[in-house]
PDB file of N, CA and C in Angstrom:
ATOM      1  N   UNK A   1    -128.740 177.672-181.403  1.00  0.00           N
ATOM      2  CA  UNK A   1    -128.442 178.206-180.089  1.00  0.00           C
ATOM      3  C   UNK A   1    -126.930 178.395-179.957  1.00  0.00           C
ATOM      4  N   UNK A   2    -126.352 179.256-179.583  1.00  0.00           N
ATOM      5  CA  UNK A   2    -125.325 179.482-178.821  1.00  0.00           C
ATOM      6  C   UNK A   2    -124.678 178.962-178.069  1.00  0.00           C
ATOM      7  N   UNK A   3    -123.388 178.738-178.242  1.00  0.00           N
ATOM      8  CA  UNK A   3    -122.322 177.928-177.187  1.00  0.00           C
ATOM      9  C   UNK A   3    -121.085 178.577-176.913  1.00  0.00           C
ATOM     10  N   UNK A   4    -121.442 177.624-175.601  1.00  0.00           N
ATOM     11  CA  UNK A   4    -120.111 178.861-174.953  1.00  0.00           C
ATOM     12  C   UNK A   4    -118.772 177.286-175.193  1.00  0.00           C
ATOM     13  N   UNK A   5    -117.619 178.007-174.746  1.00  0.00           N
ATOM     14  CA  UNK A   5    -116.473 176.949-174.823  1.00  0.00           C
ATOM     15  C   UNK A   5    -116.553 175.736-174.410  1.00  0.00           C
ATOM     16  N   UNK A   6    -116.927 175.588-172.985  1.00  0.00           N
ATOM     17  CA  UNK A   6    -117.001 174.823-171.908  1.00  0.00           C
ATOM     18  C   UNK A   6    -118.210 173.616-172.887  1.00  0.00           C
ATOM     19  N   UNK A   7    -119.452 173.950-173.286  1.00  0.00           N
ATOM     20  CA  UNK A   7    -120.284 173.419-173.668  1.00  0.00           C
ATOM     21  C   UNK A   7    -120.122 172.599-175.001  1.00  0.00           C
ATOM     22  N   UNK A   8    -119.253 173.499-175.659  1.00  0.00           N
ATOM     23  CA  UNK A   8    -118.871 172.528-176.678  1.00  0.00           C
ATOM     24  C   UNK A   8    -118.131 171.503-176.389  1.00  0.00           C
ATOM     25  N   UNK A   9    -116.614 171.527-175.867  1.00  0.00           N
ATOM     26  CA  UNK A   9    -116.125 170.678-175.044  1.00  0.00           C
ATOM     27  C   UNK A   9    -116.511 169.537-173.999  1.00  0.00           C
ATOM     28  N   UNK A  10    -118.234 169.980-173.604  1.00  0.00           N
ATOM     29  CA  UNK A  10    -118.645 168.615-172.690  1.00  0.00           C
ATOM     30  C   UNK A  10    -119.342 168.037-174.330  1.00  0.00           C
ATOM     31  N   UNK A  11    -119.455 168.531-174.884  1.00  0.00           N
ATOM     32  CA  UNK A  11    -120.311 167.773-176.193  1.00  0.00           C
ATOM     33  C   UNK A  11    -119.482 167.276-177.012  1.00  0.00           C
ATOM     34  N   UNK A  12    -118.451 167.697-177.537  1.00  0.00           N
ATOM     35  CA  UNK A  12    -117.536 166.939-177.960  1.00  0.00           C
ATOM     36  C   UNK A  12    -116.742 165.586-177.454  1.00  0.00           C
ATOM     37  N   UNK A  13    -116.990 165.682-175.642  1.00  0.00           N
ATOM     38  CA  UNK A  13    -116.136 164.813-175.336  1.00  0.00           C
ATOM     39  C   UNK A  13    -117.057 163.551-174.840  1.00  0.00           C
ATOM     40  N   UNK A  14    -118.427 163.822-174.807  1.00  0.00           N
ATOM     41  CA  UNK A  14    -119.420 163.003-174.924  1.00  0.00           C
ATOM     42  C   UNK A  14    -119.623 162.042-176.009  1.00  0.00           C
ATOM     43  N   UNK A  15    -119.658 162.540-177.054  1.00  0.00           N
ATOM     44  CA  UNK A  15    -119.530 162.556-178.703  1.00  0.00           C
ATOM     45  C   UNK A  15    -118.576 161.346-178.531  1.00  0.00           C
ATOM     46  N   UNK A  16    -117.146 161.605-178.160  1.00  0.00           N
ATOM     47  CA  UNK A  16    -116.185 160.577-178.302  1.00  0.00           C
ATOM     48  C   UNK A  16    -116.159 159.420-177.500  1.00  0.00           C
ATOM     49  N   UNK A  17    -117.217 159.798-176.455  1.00  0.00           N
ATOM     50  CA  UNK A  17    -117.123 158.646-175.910  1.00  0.00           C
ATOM     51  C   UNK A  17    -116.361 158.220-174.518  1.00  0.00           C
ATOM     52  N   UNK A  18    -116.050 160.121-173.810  1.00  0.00           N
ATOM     53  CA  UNK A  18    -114.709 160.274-172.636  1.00  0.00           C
ATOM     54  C   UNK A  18    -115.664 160.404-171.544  1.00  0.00           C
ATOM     55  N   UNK A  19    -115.213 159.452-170.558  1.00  0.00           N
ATOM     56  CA  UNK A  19    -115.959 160.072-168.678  1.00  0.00           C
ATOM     57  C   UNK A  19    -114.917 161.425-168.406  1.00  0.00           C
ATOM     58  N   UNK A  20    -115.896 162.238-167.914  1.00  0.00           N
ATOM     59  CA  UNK A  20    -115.488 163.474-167.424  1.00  0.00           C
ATOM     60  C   UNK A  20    -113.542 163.128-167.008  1.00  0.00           C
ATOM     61  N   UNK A  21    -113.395 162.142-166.128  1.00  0.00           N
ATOM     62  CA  UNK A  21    -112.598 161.826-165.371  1.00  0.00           C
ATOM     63  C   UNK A  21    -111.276 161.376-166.377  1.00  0.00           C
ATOM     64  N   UNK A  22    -111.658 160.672-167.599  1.00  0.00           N
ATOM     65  CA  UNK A  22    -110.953 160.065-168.636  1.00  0.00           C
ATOM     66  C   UNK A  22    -110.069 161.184-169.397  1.00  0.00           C
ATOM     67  N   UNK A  23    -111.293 162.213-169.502  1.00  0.00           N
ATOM     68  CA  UNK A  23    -110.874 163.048-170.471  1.00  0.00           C
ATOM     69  C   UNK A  23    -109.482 163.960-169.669  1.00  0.00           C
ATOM     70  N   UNK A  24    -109.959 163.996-168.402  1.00  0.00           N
ATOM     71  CA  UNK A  24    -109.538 165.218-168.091  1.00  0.00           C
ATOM     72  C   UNK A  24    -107.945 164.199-167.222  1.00  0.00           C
ATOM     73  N   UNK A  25    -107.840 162.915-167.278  1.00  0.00           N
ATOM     74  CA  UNK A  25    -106.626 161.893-166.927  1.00  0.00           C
ATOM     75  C   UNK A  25    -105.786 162.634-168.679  1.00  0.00           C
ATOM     76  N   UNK A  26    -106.186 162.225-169.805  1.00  0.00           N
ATOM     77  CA  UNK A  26    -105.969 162.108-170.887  1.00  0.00           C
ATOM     78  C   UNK A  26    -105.052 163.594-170.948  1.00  0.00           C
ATOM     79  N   UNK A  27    -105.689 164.807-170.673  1.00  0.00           N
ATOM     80  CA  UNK A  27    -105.294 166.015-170.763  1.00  0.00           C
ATOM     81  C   UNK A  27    -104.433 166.242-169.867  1.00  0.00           C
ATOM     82  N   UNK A  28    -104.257 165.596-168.621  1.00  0.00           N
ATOM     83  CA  UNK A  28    -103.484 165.486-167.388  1.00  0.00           C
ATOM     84  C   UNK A  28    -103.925 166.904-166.462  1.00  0.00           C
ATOM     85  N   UNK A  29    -104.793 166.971-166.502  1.00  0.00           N
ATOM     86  CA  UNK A  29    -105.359 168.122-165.127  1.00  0.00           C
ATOM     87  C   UNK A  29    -106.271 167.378-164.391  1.00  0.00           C
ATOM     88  N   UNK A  30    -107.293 167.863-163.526  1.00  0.00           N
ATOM     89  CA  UNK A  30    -107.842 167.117-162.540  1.00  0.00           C
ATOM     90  C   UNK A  30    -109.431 167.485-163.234  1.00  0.00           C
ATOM     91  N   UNK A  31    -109.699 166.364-162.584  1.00  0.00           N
ATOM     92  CA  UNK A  31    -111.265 165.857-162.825  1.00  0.00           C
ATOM     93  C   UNK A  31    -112.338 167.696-162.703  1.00  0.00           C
ATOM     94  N   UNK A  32    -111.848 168.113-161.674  1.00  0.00           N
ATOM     95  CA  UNK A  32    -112.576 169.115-160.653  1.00  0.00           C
ATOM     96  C   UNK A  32    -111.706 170.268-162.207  1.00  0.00           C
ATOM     97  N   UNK A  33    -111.003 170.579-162.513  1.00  0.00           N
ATOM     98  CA  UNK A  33    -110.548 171.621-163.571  1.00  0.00           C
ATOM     99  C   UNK A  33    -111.192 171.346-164.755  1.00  0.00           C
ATOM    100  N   UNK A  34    -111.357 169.840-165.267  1.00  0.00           N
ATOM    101  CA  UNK A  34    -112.095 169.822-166.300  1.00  0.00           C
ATOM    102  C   UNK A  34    -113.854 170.236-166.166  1.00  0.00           C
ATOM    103  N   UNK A  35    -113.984 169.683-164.770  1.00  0.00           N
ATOM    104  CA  UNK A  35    -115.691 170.338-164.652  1.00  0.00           C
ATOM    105  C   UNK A  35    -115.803 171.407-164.583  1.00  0.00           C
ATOM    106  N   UNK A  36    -115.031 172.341-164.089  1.00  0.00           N
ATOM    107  CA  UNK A  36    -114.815 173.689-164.259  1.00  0.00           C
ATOM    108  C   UNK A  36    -114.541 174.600-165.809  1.00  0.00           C
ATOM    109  N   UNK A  37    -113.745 173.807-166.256  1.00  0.00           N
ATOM    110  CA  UNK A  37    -113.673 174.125-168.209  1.00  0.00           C
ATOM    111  C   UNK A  37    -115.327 174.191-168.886  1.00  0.00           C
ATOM    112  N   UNK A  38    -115.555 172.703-168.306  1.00  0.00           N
ATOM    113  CA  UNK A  38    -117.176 172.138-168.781  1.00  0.00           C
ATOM    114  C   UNK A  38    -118.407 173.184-168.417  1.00  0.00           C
ATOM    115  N   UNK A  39    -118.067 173.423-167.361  1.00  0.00           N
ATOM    116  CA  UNK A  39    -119.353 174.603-166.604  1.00  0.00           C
ATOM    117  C   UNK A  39    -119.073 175.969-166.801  1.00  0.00           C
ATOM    118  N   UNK A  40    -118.250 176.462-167.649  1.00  0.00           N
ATOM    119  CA  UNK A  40    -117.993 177.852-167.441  1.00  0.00           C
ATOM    120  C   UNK A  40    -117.448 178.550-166.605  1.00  0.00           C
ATOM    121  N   UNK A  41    -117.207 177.977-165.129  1.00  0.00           N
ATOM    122  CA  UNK A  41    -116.161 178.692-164.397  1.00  0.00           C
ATOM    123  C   UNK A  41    -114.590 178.808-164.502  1.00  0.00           C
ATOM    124  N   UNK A  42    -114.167 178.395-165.424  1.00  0.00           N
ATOM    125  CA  UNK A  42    -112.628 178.233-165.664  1.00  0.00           C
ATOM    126  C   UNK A  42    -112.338 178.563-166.934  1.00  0.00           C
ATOM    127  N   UNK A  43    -111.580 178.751-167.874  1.00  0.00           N
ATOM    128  CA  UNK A  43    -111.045 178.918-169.299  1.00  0.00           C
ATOM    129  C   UNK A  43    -109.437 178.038-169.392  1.00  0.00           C
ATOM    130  N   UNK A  44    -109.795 177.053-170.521  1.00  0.00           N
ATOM    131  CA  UNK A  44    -108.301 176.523-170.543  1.00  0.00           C
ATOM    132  C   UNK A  44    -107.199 177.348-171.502  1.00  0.00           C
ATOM    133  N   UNK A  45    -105.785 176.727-170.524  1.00  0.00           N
ATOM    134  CA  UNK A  45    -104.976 177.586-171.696  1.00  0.00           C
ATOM    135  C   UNK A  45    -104.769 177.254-172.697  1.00  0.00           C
ATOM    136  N   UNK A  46    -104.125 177.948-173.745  1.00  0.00           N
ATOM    137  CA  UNK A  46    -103.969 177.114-174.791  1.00  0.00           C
ATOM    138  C   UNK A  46    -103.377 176.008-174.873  1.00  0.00           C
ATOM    139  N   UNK A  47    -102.517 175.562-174.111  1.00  0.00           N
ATOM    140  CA  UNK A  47    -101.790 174.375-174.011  1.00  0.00           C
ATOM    141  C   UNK A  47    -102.951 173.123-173.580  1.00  0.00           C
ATOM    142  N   UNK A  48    -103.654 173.602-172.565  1.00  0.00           N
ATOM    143  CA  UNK A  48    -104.742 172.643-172.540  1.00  0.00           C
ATOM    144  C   UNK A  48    -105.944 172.471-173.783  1.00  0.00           C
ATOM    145  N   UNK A  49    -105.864 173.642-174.223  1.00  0.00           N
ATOM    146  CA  UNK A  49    -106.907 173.272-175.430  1.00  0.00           C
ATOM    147  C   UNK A  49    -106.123 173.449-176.991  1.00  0.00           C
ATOM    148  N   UNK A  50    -105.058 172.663-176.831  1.00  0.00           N
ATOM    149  CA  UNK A  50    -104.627 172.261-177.532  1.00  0.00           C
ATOM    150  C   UNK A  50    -104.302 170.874-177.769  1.00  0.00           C
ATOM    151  N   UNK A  51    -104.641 170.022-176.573  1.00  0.00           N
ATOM    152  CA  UNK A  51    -104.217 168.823-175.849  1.00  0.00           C
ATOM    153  C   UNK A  51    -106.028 168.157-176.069  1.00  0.00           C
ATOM    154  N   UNK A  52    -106.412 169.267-175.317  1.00  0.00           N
ATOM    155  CA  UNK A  52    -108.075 168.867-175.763  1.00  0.00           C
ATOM    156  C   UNK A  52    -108.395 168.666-177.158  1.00  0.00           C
ATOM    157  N   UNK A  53    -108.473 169.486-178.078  1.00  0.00           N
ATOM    158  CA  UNK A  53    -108.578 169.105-179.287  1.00  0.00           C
ATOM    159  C   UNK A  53    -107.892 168.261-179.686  1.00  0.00           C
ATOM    160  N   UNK A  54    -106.736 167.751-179.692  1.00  0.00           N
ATOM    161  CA  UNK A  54    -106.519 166.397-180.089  1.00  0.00           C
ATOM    162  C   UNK A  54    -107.162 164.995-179.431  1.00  0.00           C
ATOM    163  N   UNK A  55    -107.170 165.658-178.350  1.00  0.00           N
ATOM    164  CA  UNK A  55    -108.030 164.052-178.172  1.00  0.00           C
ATOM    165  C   UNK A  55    -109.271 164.065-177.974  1.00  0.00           C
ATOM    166  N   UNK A  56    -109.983 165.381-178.747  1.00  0.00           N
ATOM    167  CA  UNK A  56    -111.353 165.000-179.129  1.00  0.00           C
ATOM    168  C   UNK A  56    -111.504 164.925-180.836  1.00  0.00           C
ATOM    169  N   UNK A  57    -110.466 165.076-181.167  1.00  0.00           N
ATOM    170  CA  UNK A  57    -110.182 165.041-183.194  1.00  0.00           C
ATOM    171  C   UNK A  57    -110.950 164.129-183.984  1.00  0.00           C
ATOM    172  N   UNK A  58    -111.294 162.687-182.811  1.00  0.00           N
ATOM    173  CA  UNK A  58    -112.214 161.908-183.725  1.00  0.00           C
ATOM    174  C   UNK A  58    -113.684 162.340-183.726  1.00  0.00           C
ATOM    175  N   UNK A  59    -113.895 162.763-182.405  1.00  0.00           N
ATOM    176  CA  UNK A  59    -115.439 163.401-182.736  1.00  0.00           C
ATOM    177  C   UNK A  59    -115.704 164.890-183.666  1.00  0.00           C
ATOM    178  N   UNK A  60    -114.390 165.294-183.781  1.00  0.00           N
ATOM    179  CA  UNK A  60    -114.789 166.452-185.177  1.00  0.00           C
ATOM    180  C   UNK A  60    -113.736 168.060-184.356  1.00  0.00           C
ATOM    181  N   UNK A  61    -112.867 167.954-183.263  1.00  0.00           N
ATOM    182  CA  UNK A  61    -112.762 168.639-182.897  1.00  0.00           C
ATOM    183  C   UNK A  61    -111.718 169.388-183.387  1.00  0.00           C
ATOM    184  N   UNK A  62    -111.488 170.372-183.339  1.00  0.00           N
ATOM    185  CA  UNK A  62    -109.916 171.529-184.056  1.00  0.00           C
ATOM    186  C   UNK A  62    -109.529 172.466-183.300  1.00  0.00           C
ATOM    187  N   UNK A  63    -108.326 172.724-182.817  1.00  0.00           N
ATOM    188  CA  UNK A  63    -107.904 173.885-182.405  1.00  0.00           C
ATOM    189  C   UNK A  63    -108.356 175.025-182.692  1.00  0.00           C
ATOM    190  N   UNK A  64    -108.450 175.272-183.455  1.00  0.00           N
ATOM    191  CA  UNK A  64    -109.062 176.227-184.650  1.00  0.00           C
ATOM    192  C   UNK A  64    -110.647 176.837-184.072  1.00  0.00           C
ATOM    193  N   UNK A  65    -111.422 175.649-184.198  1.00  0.00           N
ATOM    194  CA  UNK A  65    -112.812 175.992-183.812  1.00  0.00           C
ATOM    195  C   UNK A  65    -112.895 175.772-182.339  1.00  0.00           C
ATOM    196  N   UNK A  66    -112.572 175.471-181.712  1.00  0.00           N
ATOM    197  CA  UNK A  66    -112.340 175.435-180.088  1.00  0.00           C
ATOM    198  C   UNK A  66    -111.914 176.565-180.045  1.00  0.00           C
ATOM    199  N   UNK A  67    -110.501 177.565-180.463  1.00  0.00           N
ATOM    200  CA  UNK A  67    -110.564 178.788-180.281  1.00  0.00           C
ATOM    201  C   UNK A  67    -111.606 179.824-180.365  1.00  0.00           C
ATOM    202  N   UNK A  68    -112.142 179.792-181.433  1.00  0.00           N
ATOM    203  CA  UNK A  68    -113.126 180.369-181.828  1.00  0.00           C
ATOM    204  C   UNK A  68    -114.665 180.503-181.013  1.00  0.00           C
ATOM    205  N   UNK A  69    -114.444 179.571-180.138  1.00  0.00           N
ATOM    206  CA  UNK A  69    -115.290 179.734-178.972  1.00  0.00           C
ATOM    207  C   UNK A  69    -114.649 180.363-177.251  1.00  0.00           C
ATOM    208  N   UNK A  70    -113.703 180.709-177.423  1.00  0.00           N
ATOM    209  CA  UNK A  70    -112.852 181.102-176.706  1.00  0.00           C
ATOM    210  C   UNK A  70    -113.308 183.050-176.433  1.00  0.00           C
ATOM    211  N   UNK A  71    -113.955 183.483-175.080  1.00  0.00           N
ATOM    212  CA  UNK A  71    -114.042 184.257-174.993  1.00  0.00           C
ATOM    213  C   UNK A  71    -113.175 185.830-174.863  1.00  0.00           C
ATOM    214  N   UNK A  72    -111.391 185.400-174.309  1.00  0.00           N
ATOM    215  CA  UNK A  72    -110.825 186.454-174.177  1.00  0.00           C
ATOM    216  C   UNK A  72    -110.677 186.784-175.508  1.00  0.00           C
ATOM    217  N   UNK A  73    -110.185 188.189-175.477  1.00  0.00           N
ATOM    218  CA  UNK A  73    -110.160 189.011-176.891  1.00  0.00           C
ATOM    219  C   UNK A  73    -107.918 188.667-176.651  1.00  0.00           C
ATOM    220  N   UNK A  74    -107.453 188.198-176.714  1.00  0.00           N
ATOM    221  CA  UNK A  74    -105.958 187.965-176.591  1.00  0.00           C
ATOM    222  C   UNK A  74    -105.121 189.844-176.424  1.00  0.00           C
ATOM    223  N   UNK A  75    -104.064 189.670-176.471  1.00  0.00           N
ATOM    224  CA  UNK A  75    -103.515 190.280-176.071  1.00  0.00           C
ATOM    225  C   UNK A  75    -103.018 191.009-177.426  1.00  0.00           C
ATOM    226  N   UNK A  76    -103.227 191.288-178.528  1.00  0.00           N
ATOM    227  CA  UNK A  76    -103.377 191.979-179.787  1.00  0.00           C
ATOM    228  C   UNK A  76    -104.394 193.035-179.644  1.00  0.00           C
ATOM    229  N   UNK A  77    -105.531 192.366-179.400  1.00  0.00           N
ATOM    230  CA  UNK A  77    -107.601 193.022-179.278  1.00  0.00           C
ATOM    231  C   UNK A  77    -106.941 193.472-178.753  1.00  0.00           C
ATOM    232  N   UNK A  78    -106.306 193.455-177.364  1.00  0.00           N
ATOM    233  CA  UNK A  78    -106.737 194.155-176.121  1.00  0.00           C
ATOM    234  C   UNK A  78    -105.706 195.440-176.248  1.00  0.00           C
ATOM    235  N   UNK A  79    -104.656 195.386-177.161  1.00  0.00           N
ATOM    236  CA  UNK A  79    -103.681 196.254-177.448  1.00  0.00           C
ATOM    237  C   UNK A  79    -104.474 197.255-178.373  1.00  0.00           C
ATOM    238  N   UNK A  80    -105.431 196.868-179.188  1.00  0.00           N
ATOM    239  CA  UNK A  80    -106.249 197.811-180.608  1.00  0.00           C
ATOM    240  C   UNK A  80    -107.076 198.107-179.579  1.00  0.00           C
ATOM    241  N   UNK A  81    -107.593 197.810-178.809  1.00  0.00           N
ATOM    242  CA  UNK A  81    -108.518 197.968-178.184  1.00  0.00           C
ATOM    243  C   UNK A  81    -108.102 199.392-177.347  1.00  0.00           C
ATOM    244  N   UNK A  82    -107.508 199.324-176.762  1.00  0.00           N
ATOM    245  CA  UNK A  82    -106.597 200.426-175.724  1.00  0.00           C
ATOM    246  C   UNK A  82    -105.851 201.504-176.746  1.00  0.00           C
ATOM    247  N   UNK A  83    -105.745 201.362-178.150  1.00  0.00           N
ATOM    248  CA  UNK A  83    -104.913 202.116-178.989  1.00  0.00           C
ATOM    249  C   UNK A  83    -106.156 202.961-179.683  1.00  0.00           C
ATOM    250  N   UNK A  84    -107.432 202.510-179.522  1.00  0.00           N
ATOM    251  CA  UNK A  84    -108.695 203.230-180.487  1.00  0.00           C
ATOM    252  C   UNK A  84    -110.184 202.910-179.855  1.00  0.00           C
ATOM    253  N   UNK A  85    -110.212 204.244-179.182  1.00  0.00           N
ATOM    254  CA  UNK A  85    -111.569 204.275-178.600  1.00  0.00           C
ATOM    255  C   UNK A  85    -112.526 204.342-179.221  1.00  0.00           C
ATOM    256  N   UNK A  86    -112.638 204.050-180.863  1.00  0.00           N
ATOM    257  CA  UNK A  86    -114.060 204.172-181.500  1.00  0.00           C
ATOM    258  C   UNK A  86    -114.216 201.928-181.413  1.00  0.00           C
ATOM    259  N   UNK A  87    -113.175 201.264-180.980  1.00  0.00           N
ATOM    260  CA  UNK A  87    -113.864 200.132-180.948  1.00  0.00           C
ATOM    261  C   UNK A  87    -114.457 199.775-179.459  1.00  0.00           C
ATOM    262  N   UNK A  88    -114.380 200.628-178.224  1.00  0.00           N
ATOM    263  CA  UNK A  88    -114.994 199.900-176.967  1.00  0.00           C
ATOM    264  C   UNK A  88    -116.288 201.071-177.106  1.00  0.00           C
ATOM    265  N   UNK A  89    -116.367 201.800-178.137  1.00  0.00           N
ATOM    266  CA  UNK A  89    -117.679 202.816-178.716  1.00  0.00           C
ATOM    267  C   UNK A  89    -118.314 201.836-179.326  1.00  0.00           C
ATOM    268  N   UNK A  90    -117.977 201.059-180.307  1.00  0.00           N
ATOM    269  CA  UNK A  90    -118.583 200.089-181.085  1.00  0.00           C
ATOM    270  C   UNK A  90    -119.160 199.183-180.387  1.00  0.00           C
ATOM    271  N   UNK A  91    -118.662 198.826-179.648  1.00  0.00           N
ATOM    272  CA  UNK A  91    -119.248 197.530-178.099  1.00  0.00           C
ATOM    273  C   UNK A  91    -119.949 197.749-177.888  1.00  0.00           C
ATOM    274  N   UNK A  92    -120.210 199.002-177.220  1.00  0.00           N
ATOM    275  CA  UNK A  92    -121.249 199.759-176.377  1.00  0.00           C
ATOM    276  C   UNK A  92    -122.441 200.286-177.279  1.00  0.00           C
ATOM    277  N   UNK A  93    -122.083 200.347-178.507  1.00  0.00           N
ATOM    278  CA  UNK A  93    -123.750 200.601-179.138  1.00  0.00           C
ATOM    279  C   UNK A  93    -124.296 198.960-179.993  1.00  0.00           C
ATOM    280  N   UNK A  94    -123.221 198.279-180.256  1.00  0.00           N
ATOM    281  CA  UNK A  94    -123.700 196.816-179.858  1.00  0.00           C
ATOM    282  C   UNK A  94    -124.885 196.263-179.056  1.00  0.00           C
ATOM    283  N   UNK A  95    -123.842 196.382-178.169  1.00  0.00           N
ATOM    284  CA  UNK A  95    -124.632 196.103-177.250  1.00  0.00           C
ATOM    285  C   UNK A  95    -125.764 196.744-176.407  1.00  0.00           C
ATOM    286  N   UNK A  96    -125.831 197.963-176.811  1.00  0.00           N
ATOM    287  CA  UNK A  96    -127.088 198.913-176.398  1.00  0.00           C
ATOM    288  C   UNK A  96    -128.414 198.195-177.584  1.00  0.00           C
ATOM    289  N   UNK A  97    -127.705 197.689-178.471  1.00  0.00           N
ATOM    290  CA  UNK A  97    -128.711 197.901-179.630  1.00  0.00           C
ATOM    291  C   UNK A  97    -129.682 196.520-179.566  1.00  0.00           C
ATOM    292  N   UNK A  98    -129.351 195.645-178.676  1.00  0.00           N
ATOM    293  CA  UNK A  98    -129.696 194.584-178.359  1.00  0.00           C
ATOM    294  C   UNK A  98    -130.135 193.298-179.688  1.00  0.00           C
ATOM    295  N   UNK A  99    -129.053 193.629-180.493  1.00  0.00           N
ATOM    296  CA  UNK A  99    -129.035 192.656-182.328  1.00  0.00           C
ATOM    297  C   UNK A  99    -128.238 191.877-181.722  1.00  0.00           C
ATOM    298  N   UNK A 100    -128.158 190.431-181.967  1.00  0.00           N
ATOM    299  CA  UNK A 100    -127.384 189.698-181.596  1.00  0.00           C
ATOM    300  C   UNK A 100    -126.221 189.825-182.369  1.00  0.00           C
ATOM    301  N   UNK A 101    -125.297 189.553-181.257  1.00  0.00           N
ATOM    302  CA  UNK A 101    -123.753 189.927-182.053  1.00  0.00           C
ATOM    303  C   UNK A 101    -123.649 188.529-182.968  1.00  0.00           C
ATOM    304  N   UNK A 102    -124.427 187.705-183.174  1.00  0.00           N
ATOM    305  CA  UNK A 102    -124.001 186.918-184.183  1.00  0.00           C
ATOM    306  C   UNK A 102    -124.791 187.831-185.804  1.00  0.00           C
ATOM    307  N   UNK A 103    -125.864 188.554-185.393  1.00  0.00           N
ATOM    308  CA  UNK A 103    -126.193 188.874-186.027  1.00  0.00           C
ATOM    309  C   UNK A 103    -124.728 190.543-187.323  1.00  0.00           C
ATOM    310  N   UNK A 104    -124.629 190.937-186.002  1.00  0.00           N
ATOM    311  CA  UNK A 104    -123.708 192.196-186.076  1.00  0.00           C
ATOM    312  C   UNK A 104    -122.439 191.374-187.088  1.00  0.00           C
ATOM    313  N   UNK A 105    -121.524 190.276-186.358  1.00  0.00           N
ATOM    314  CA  UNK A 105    -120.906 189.263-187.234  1.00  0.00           C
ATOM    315  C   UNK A 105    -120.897 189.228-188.409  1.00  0.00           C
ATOM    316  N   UNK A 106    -122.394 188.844-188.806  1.00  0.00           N
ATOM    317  CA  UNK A 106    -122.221 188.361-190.369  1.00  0.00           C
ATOM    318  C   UNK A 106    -122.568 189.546-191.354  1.00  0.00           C
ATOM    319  N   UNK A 107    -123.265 190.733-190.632  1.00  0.00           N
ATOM    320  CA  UNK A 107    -122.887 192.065-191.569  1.00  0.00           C
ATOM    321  C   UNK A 107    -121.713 192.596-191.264  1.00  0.00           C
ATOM    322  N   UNK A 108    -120.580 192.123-190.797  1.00  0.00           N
ATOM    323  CA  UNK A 108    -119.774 192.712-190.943  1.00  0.00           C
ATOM    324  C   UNK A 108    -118.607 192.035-191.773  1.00  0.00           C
ATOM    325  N   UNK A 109    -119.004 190.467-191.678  1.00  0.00           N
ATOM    326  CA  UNK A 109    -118.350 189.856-192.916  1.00  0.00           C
ATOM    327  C   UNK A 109    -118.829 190.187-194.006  1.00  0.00           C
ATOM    328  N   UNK A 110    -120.149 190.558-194.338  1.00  0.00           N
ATOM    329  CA  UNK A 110    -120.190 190.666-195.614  1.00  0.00           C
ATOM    330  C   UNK A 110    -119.645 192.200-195.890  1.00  0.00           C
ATOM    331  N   UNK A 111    -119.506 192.866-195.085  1.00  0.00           N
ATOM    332  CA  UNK A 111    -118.814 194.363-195.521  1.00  0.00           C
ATOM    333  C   UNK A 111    -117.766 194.050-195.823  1.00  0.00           C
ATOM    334  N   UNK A 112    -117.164 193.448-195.225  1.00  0.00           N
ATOM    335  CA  UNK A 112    -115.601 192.835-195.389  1.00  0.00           C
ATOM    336  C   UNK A 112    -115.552 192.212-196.651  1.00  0.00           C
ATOM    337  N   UNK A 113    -116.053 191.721-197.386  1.00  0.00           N
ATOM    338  CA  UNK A 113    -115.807 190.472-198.497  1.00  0.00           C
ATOM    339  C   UNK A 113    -115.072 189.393-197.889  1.00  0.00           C
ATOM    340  N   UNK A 114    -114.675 188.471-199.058  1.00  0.00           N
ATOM    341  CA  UNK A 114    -113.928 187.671-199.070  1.00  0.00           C
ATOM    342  C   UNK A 114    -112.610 187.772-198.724  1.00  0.00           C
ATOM    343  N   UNK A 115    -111.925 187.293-197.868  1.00  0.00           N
ATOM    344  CA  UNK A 115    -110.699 186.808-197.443  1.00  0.00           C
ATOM    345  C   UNK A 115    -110.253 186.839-196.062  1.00  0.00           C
ATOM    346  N   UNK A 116    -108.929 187.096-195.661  1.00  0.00           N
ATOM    347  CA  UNK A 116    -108.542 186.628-194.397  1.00  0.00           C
ATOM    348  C   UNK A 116    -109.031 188.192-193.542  1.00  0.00           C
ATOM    349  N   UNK A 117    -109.306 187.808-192.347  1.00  0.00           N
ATOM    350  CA  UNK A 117    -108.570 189.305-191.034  1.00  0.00           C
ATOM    351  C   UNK A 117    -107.610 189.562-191.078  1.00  0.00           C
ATOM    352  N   UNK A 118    -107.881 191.112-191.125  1.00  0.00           N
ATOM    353  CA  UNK A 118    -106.462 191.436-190.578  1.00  0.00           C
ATOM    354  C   UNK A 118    -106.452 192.147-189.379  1.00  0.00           C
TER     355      UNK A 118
END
């Protein structure tokens, strides 16, 4: 199943062993911002989920993969994005096509081969 940011983050911080209230003392924002991270109504910044992943590191957590659940497309995407209309074309038959984009994902890594993004 699928996870969104927020969800991994209440599972991770469960995992370690944090009250909602602990975690979110630990990170230094308020109880009510972390339930908001947790539920999907909020997105942390990176500074906060950078703060988060360390102090969920013993239950398995990384900057890295916490990003990676991170829904904005940053401010690069959103620059390619606005520079080449065959990728918000690509979205749109995506998502017309109703394949799960995890599915779309991994044929497109394997078109890609091996190595980094660019």
């Amino acid at each position: 199943m699928a996870r969104t940011l927020g969800q991994e983050i209440r599972r991770l911080r469960q995992k370690a062993g944090f009250t909602l209230r602990d975690l979110a003392a630990a990170l230094g924002i308020s109880p009510a911002h972390q339930s908001d991270v947790e539920l999907g109504r909020r997105l942390p910044s990176d500074r906060v989920l950078r703060v988060t992943a360390k102090a969920l590191a013993p239950a398995g957590a990384t900057f890295e993969g916490l990003k990676a659940l991170d829904p904005r497309l940053g401010p690069e995407v959103e620059a390619w994005v606005q520079r080449t209309p065959e990728i918000a074309q690509l979205l749109r038959e995506i998502r017309a096509s109703r394949v799960p984009p995890r599915a779309v994902l991994q044929a497109v890594r394997k078109l890609k081969g091996p190595g980094p993004v660019n």
